[in-house]
C-alpha atoms as a PDB file:
ATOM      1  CA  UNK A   1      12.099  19.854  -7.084  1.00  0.00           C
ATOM      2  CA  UNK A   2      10.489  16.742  -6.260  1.00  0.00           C
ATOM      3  CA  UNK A   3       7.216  16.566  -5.050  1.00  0.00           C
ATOM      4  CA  UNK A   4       6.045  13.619  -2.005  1.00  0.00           C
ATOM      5  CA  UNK A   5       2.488  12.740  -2.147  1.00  0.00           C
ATOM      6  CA  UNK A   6       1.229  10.210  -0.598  1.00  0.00           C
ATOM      7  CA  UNK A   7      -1.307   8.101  -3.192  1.00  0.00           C
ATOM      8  CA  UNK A   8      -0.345   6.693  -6.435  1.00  0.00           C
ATOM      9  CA  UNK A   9      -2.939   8.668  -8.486  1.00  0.00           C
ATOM     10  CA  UNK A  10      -1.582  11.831  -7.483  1.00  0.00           C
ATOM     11  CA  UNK A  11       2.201  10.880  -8.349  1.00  0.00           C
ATOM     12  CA  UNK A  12       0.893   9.368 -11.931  1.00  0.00           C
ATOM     13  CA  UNK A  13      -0.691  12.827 -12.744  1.00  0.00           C
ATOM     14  CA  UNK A  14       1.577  15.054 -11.976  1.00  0.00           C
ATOM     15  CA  UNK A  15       4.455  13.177 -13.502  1.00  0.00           C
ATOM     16  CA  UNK A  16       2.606  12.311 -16.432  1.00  0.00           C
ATOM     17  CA  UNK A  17       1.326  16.048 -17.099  1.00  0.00           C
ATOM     18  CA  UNK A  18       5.237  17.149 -16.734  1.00  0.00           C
ATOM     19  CA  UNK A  19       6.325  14.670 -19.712  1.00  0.00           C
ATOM     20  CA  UNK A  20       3.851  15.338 -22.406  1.00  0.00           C
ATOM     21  CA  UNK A  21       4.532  19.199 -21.537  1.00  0.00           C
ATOM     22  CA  UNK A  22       8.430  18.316 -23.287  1.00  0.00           C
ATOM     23  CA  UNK A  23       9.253  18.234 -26.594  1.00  0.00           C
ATOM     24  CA  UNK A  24      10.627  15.277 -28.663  1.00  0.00           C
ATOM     25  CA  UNK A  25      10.088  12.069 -28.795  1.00  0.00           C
ATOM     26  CA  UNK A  26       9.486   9.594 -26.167  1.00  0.00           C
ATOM     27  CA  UNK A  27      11.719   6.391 -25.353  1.00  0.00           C
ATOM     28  CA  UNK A  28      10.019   3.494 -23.541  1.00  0.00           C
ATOM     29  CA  UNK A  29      12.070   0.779 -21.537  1.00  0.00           C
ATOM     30  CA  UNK A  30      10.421  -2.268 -20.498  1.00  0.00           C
ATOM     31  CA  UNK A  31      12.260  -4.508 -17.545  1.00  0.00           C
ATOM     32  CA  UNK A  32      12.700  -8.138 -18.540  1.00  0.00           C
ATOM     33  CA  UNK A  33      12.242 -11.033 -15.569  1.00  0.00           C
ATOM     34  CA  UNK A  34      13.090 -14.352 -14.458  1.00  0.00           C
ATOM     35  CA  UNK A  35      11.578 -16.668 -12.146  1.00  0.00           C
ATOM     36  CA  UNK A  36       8.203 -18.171 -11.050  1.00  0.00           C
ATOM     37  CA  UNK A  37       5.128 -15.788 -11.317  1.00  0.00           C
ATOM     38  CA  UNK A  38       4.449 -15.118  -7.713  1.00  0.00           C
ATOM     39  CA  UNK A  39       8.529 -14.745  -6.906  1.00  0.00           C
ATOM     40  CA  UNK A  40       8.546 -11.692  -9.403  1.00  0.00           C
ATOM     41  CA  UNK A  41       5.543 -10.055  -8.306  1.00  0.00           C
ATOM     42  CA  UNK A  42       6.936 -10.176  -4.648  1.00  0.00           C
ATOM     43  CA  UNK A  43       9.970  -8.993  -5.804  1.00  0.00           C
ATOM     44  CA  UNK A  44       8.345  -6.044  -8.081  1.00  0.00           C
ATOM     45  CA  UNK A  45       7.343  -4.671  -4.767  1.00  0.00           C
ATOM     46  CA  UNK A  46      10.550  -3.826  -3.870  1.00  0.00           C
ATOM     47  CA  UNK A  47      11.882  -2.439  -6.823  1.00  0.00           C
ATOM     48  CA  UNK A  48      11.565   1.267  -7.326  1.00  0.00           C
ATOM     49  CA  UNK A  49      12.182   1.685 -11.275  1.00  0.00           C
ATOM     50  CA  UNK A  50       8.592   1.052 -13.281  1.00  0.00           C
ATOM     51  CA  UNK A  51       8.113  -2.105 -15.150  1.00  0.00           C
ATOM     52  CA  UNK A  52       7.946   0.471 -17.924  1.00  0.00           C
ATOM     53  CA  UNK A  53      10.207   3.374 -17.970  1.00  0.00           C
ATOM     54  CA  UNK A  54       8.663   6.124 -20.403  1.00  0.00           C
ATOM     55  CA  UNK A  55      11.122   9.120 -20.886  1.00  0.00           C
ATOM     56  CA  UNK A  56      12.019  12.570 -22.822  1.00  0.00           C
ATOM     57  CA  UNK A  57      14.383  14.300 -23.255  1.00  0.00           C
ATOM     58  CA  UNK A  58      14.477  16.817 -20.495  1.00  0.00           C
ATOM     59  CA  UNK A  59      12.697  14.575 -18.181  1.00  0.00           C
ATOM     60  CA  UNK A  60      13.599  15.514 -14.240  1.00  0.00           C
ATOM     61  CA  UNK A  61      14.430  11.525 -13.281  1.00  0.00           C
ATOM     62  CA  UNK A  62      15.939  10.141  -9.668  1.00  0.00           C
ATOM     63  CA  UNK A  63      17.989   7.194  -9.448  1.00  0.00           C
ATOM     64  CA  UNK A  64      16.601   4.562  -7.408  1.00  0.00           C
ATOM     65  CA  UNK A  65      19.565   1.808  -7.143  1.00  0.00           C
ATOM     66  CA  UNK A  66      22.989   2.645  -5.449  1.00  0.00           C
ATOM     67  CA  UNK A  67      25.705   2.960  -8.045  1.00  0.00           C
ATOM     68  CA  UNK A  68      28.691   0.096  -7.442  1.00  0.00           C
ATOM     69  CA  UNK A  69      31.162   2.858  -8.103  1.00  0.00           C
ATOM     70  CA  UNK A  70      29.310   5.838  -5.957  1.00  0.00           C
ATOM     71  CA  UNK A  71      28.747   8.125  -9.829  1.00  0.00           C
ATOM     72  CA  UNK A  72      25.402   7.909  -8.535  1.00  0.00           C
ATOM     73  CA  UNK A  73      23.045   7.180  -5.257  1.00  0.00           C
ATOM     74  CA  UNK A  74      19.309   6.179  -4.401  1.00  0.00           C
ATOM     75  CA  UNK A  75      17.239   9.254  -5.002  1.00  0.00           C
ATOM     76  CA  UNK A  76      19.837  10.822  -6.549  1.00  0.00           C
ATOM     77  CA  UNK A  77      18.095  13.629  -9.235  1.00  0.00           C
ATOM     78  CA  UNK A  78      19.224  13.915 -12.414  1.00  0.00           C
ATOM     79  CA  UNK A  79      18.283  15.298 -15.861  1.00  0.00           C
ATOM     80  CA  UNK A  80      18.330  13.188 -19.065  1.00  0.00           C
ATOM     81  CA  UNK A  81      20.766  15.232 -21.109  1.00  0.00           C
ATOM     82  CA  UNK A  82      20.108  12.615 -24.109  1.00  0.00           C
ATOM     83  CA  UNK A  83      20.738   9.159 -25.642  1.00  0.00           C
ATOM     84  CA  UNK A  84      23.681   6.791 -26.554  1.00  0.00           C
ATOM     85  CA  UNK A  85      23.774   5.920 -29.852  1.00  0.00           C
ATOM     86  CA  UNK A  86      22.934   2.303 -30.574  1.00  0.00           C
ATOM     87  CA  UNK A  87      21.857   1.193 -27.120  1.00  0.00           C
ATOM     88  CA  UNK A  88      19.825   3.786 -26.933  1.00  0.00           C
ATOM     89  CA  UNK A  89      20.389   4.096 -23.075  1.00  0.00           C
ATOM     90  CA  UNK A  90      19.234   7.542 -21.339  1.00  0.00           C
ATOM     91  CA  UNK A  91      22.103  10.287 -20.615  1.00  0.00           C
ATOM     92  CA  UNK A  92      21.584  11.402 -16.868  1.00  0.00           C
ATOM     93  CA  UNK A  93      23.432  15.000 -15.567  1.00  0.00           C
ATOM     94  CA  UNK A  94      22.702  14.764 -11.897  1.00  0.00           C
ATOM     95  CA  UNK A  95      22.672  17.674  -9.624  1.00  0.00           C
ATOM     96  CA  UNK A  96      26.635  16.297  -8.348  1.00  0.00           C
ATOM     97  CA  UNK A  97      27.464  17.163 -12.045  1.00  0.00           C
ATOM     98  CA  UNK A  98      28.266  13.570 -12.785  1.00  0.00           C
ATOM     99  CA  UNK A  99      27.090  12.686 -16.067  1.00  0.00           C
ATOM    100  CA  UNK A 100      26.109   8.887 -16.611  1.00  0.00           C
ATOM    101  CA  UNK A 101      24.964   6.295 -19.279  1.00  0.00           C
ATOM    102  CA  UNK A 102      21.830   5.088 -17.303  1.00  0.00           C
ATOM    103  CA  UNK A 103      22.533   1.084 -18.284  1.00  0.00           C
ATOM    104  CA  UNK A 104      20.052  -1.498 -17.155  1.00  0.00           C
ATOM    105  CA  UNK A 105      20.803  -3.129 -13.475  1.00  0.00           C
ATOM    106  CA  UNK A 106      19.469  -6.170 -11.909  1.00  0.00           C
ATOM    107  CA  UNK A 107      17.251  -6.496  -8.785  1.00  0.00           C
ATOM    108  CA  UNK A 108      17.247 -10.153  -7.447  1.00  0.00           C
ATOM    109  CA  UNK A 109      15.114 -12.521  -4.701  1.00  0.00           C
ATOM    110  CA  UNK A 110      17.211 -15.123  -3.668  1.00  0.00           C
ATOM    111  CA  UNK A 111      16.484 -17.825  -0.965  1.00  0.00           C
ATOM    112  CA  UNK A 112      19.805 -18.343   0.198  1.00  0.00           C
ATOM    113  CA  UNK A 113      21.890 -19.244  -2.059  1.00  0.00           C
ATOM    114  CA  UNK A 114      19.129 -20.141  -4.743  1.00  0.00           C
ATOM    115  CA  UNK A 115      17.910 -17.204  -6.760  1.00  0.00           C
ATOM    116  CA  UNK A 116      14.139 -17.250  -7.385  1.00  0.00           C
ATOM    117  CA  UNK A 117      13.489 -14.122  -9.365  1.00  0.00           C
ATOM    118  CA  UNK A 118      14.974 -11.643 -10.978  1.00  0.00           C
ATOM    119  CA  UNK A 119      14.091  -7.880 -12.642  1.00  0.00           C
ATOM    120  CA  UNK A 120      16.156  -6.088 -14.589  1.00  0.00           C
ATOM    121  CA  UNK A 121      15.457  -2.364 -15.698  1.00  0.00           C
ATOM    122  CA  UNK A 122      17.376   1.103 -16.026  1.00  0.00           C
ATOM    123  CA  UNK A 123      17.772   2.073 -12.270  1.00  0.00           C
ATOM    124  CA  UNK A 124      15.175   5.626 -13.280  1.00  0.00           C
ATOM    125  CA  UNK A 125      11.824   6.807 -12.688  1.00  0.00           C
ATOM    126  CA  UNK A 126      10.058  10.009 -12.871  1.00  0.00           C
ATOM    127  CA  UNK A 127      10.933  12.280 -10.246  1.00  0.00           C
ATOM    128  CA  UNK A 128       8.751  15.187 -10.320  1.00  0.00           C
ATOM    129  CA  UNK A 129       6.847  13.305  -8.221  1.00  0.00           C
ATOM    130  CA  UNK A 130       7.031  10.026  -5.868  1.00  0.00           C
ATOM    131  CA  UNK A 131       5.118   8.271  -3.099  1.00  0.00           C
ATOM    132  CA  UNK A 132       5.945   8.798   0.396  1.00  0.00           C
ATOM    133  CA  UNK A 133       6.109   4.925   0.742  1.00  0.00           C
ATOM    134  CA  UNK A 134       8.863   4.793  -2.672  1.00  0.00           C
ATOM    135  CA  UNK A 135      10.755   6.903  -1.148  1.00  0.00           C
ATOM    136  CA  UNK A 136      11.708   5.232   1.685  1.00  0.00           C
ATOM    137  CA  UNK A 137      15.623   5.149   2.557  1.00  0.00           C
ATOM    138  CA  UNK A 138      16.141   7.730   0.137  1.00  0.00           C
ATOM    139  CA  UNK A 139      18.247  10.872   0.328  1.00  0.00           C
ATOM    140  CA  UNK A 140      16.797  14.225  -0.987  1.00  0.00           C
ATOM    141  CA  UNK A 141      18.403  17.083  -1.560  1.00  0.00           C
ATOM    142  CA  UNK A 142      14.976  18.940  -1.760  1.00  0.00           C
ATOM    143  CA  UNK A 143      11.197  17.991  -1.672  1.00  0.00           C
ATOM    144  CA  UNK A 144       7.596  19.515  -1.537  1.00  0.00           C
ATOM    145  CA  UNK A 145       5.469  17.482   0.600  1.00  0.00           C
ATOM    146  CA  UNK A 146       1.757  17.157   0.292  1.00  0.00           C
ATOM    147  CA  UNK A 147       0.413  15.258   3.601  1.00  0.00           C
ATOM    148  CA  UNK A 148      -3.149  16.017   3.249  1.00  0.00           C
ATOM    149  CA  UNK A 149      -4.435  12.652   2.085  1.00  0.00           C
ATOM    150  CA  UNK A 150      -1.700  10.384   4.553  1.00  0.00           C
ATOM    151  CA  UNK A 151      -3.754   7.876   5.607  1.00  0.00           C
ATOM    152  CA  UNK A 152      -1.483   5.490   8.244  1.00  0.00           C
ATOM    153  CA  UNK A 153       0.517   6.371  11.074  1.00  0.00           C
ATOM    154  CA  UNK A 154       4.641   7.625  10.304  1.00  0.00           C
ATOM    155  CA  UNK A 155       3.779   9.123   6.868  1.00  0.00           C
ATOM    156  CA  UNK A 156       4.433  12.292   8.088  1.00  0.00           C
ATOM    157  CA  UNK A 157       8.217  10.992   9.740  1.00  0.00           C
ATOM    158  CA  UNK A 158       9.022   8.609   6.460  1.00  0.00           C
ATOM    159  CA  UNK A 159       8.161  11.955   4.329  1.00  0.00           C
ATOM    160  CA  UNK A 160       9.833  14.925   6.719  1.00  0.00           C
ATOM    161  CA  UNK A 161      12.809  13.231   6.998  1.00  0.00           C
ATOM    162  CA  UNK A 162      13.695  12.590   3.758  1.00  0.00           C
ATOM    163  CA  UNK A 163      15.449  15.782   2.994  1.00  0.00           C
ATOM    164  CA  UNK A 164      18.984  16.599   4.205  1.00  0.00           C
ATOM    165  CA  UNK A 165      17.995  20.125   4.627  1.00  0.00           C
ATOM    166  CA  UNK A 166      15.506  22.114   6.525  1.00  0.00           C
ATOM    167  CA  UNK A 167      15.664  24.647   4.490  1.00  0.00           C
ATOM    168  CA  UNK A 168      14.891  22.911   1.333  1.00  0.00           C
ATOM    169  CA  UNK A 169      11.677  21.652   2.559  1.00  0.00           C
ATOM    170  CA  UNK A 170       8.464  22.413   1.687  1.00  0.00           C
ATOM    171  CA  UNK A 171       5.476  21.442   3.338  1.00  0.00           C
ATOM    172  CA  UNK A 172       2.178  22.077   1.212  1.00  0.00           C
ATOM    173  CA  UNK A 173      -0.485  20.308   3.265  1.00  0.00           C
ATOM    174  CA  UNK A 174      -1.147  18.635   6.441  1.00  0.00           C
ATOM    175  CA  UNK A 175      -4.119  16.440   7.893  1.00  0.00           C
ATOM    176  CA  UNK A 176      -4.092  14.232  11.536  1.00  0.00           C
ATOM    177  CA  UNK A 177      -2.830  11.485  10.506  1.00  0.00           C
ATOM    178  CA  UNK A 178       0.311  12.303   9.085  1.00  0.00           C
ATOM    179  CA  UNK A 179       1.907  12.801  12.443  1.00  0.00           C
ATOM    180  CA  UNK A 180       0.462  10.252  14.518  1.00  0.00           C
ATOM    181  CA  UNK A 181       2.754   7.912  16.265  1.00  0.00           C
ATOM    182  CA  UNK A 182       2.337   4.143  15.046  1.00  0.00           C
ATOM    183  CA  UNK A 183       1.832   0.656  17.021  1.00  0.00           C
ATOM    184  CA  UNK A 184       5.263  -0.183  16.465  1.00  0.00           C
ATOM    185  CA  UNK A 185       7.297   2.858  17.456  1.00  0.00           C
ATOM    186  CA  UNK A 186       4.808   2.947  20.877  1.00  0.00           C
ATOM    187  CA  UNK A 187       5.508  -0.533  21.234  1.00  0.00           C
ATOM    188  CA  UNK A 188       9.499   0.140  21.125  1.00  0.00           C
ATOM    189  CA  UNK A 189       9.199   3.131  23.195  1.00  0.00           C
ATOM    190  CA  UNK A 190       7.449   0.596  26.142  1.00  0.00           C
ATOM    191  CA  UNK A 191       9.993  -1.592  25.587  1.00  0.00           C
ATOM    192  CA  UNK A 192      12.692   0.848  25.964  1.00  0.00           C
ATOM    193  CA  UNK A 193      11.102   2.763  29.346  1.00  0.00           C
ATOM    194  CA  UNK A 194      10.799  -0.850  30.844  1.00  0.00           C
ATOM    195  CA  UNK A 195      14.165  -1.677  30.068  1.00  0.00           C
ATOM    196  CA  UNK A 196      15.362   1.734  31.105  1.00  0.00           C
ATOM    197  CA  UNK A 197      13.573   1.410  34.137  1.00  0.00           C
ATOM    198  CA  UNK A 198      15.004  -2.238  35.158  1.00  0.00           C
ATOM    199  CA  UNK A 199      19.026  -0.872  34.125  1.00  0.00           C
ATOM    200  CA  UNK A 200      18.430   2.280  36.614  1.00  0.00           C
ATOM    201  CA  UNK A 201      17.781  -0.024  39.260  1.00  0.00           C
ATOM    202  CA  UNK A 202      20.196  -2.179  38.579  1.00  0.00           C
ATOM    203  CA  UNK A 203      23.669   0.254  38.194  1.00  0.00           C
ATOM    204  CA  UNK A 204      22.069   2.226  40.721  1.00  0.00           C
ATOM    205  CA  UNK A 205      24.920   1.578  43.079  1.00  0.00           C
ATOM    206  CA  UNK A 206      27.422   3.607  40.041  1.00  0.00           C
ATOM    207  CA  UNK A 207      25.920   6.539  41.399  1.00  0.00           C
ATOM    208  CA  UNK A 208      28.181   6.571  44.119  1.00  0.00           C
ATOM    209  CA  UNK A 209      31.074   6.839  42.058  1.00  0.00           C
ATOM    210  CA  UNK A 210      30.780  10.492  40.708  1.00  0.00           C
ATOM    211  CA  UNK A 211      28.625  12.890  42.117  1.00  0.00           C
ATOM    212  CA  UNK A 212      28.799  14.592  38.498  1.00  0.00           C
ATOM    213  CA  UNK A 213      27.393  11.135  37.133  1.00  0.00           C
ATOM    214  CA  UNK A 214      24.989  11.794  40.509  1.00  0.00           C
ATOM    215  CA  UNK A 215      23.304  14.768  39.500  1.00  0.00           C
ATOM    216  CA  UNK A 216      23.037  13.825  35.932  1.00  0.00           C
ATOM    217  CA  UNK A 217      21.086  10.880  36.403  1.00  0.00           C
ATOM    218  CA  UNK A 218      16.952  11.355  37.227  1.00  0.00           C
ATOM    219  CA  UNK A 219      15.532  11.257  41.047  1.00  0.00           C
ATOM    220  CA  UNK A 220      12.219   9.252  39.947  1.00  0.00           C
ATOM    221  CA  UNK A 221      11.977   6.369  37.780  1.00  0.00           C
ATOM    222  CA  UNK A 222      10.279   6.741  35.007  1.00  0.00           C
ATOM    223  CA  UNK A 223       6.998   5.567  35.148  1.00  0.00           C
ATOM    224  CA  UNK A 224       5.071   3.504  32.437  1.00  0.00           C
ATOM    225  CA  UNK A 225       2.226   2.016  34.526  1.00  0.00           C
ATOM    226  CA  UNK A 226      -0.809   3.829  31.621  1.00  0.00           C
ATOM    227  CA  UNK A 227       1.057   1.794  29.033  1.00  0.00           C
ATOM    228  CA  UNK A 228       1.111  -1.375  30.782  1.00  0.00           C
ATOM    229  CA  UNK A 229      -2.133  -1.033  31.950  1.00  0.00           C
ATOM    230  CA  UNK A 230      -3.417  -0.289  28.289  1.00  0.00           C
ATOM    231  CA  UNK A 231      -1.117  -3.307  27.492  1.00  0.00           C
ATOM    232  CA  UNK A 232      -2.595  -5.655  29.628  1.00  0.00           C
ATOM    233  CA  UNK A 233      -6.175  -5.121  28.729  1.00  0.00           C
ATOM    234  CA  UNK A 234      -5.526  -5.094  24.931  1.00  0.00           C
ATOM    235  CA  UNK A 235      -3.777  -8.529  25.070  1.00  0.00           C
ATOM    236  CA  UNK A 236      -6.928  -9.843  26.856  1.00  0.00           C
ATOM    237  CA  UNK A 237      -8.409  -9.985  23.499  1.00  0.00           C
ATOM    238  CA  UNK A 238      -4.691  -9.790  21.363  1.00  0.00           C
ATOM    239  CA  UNK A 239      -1.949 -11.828  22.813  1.00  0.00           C
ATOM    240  CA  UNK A 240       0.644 -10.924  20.930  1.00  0.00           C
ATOM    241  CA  UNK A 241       0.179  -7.330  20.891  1.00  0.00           C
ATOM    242  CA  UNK A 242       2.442  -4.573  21.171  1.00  0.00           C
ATOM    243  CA  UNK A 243       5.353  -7.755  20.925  1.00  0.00           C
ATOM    244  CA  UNK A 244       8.613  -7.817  18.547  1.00  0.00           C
ATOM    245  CA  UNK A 245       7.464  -9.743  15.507  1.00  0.00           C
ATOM    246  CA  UNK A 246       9.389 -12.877  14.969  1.00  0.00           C
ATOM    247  CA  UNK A 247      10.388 -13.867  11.831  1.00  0.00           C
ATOM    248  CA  UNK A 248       8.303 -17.068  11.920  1.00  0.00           C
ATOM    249  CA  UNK A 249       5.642 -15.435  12.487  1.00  0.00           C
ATOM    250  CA  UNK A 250       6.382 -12.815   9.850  1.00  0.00           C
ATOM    251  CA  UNK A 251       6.767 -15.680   7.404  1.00  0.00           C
ATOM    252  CA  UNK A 252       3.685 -17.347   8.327  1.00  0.00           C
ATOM    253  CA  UNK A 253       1.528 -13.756   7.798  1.00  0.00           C
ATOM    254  CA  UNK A 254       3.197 -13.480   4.823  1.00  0.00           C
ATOM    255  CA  UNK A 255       2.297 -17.023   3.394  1.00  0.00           C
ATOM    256  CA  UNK A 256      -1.277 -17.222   4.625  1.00  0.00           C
ATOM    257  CA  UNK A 257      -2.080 -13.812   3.183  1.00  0.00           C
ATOM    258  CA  UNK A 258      -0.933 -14.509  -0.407  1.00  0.00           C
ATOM    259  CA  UNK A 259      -2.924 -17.679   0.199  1.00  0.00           C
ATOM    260  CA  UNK A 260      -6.095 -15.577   0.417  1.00  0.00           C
ATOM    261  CA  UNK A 261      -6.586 -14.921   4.664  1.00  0.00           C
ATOM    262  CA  UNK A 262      -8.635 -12.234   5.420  1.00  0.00           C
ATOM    263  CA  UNK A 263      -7.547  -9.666   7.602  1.00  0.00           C
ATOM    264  CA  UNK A 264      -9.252 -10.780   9.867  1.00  0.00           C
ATOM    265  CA  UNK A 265      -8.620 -14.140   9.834  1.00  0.00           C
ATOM    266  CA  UNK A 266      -4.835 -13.220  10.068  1.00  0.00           C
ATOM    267  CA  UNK A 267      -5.694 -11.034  13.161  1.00  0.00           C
ATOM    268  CA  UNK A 268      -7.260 -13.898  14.726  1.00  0.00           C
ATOM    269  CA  UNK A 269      -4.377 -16.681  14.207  1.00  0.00           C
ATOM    270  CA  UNK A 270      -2.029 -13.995  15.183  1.00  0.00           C
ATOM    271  CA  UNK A 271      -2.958 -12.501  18.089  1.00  0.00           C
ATOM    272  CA  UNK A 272      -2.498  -8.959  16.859  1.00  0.00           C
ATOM    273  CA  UNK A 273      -5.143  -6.273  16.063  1.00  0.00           C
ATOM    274  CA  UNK A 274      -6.405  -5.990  12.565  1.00  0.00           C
ATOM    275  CA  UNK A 275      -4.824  -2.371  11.992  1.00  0.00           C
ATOM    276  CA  UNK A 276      -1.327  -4.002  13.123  1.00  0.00           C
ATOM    277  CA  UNK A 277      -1.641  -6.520  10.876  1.00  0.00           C
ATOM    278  CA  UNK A 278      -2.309  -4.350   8.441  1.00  0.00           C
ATOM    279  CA  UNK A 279       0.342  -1.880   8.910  1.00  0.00           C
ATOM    280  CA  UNK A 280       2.494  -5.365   8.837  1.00  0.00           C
ATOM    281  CA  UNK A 281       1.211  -6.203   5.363  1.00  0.00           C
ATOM    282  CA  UNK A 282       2.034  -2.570   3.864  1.00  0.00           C
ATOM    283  CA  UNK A 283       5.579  -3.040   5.003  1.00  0.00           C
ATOM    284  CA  UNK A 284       5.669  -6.051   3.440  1.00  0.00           C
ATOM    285  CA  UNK A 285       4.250  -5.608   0.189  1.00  0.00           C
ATOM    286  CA  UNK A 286       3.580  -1.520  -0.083  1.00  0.00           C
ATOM    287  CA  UNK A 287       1.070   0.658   0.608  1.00  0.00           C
ATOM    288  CA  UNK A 288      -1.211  -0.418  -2.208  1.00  0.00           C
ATOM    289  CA  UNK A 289      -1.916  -4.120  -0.809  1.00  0.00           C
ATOM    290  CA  UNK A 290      -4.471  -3.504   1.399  1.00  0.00           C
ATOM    291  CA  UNK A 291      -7.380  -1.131   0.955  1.00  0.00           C
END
C-alpha cells in the first residue's frame, strides 16, 4: 500500500529503507534532456518519474504517465516482475494484471508550436511512498495518509481524495492545517454565493411556473455580507485579492520570481497577500519552491 506524506524527507526514507531491504541487484535509469537550462528545470517540476530511477527487483513502483494504449494509468501500482534482456527495461505486473515492458516516454514544454525542453525517462517511481503534492490527479486504489506535518491549506482534500475507496483508506495522523479551507476555494465560493444570489433574483419570476419548482427553491437569499465586508477591508491594503488570476498576471509572477523577486516584492506589484502569492508559486513550481 502506498503511503502519502506530505515532506520530501519522509517519502525519501521510507522508500529508500524498502529497497535496500530486497535482494539482488539494483538497476539505475537516468532521464536524458533537451533544451535551454532554465526550460528543463521548469519542466522537471512537472514530471513525476526521478531524474534517476533506482530499482530492484521486487520494488512496489506506480506509474506516473498515462499509457497511449490504456495497459497502464497515472498512479497505477505495479510490481517489477524483472528485466528485458538487452534493453534492460523494468518488467511491471500491475494490480489490473497487465504485465508491461516499462520503456522510456517523453515529457515535453512547448511554446506553441516550438518545443523548448524536453525529459525523457521510464514513466516509474517508488511507490511505497509519495508526496501529497506528486500525487496530484492521481488515482489510488489504496493509500495510508500521514497529515501530521501538512503545512498549507487543501493538503488534507488533495490527499483524502485520492483514493477511489473509503474503505481502503487509511488515515495515520492529523494536525490543523490539513483541513483548512484555502484563499482560492473561499474566493470561488464568494464568487459563486454572489452569483447565486444575482441569478435568484433574476429567474425569480420562474417560480410561478411550478409550485413543485416553488417549494424547492429557498425563501431568503443567501447572504454573504461577512465575506464582502472582510473583502473590502483586505483589498484596502491588497487590490487584487480574493480575484481570478489572469494569465498575464500569472505569467508576469512567474517571470519576476525566477528573476529573483522577493515575496514580498511580488506581493507588492501584485496586489495579493504574501501567503497567496505563495500558495501561487507552489502551484506553479511544487511545494519545495518556497520555504
Amino acid at each position: 500500500m502506498t503511503e502519502l506524506h506530505t515532506v520530501n524527507v519522509d517519502v525519501d526514507m521510507l522508500n529508500d529503507k524498502k529497497l535496500d531491504l530486497l535482494d539482488g541487484d539494483e538497476l539505475f535509469y537516468t532521464q536524458t534532456t533537451t533544451g535551454s537550462e532554465n526550460y528543463v528545470e521548469n519542466l522537471q517540476r512537472s514530471v513525476l518519474a526521478p531524474s534517476v530511477l533506482r530499482i530492484k527487483k521486487g520494488a512496489l513502483v506506480m506509474a506516473v504517465k498515462n499509457s497511449l494504449d490504456k495497459k497502464y494509468a497515472n498512479g497505477s501500482l505495479g510490481i517489477v516482475m524483472d528485466f528485458e534482456g538487452g534493453t534492460e527495461y523494468p518488467i511491471v505486473e500491475f494490480k489490473s494484471g497487465k504485465i508491461v515492458t516499462m520503456a522510456p516516454d517523453t515529457w515535453e514544454l512547448r511554446d506553441g508550436d516550438k518545443k523548448r525542453a524536453s525529459i525523457t525517462q521510464i514513466p516509474l517511481r517508488l511507490a511505497w511512498a509519495i508526496t501529497v503534492h506528486k500525487s496530484q490527479g492521481m488515482t489510488l486504489d489504496a493509500a495510508r495518509i500521514d497529515l501530521r506535518k501538512a503545512f498549507v491549506e487543501g493538503m488534507g482534500y488533495v490527499a483524502l481524495s485520492r483514493v477511489k475507496n473509503l474503505n481502503n483508506l487509511y488515515l495515520s495522523g492529523i494536525n490543523q492545517m490539513a483541513l483548512r479551507v484555502s484563499e482560492d476555494a473561499q474566493q470561488i465560493d464568494v464568487l459563486l454565493r454572489d452569483k447565486a444570489s444575482r441569478d435568484l433574483k433574476r429567474f425569480a419570476y420562474l417560480q410561478a411556473a411550478s409550485k413543485k419548482r416553488s417549494t424547492e427553491l429557498p425563501k431568503k437569499t443567501p447572504k454573504a455580507s461577512g465575506w464582502t465586508e472582510k473583502i473590502a477591508k483586505m483589498r484596502e491594503t491588497y487590490p487584487n485579492a480574493y480575484r481570478p488570476w489572469e494569465p498575464g498576471q500569472d505569467s508576469l509572477l512567474k517571470e519576476k520570481f525566477q528573476n529573483g523577486a522577493t515575496i514580498k516584492e511580488l506581493s507588492k506589484l501584485l496586489g495579493r497577500h504574501e501567503g497567496s502569492i505563495t500558495m501561487r508559486l507552489q502551484k506553479h513550481f511544487g511545494e519545495d519552491v518556497v520555504q
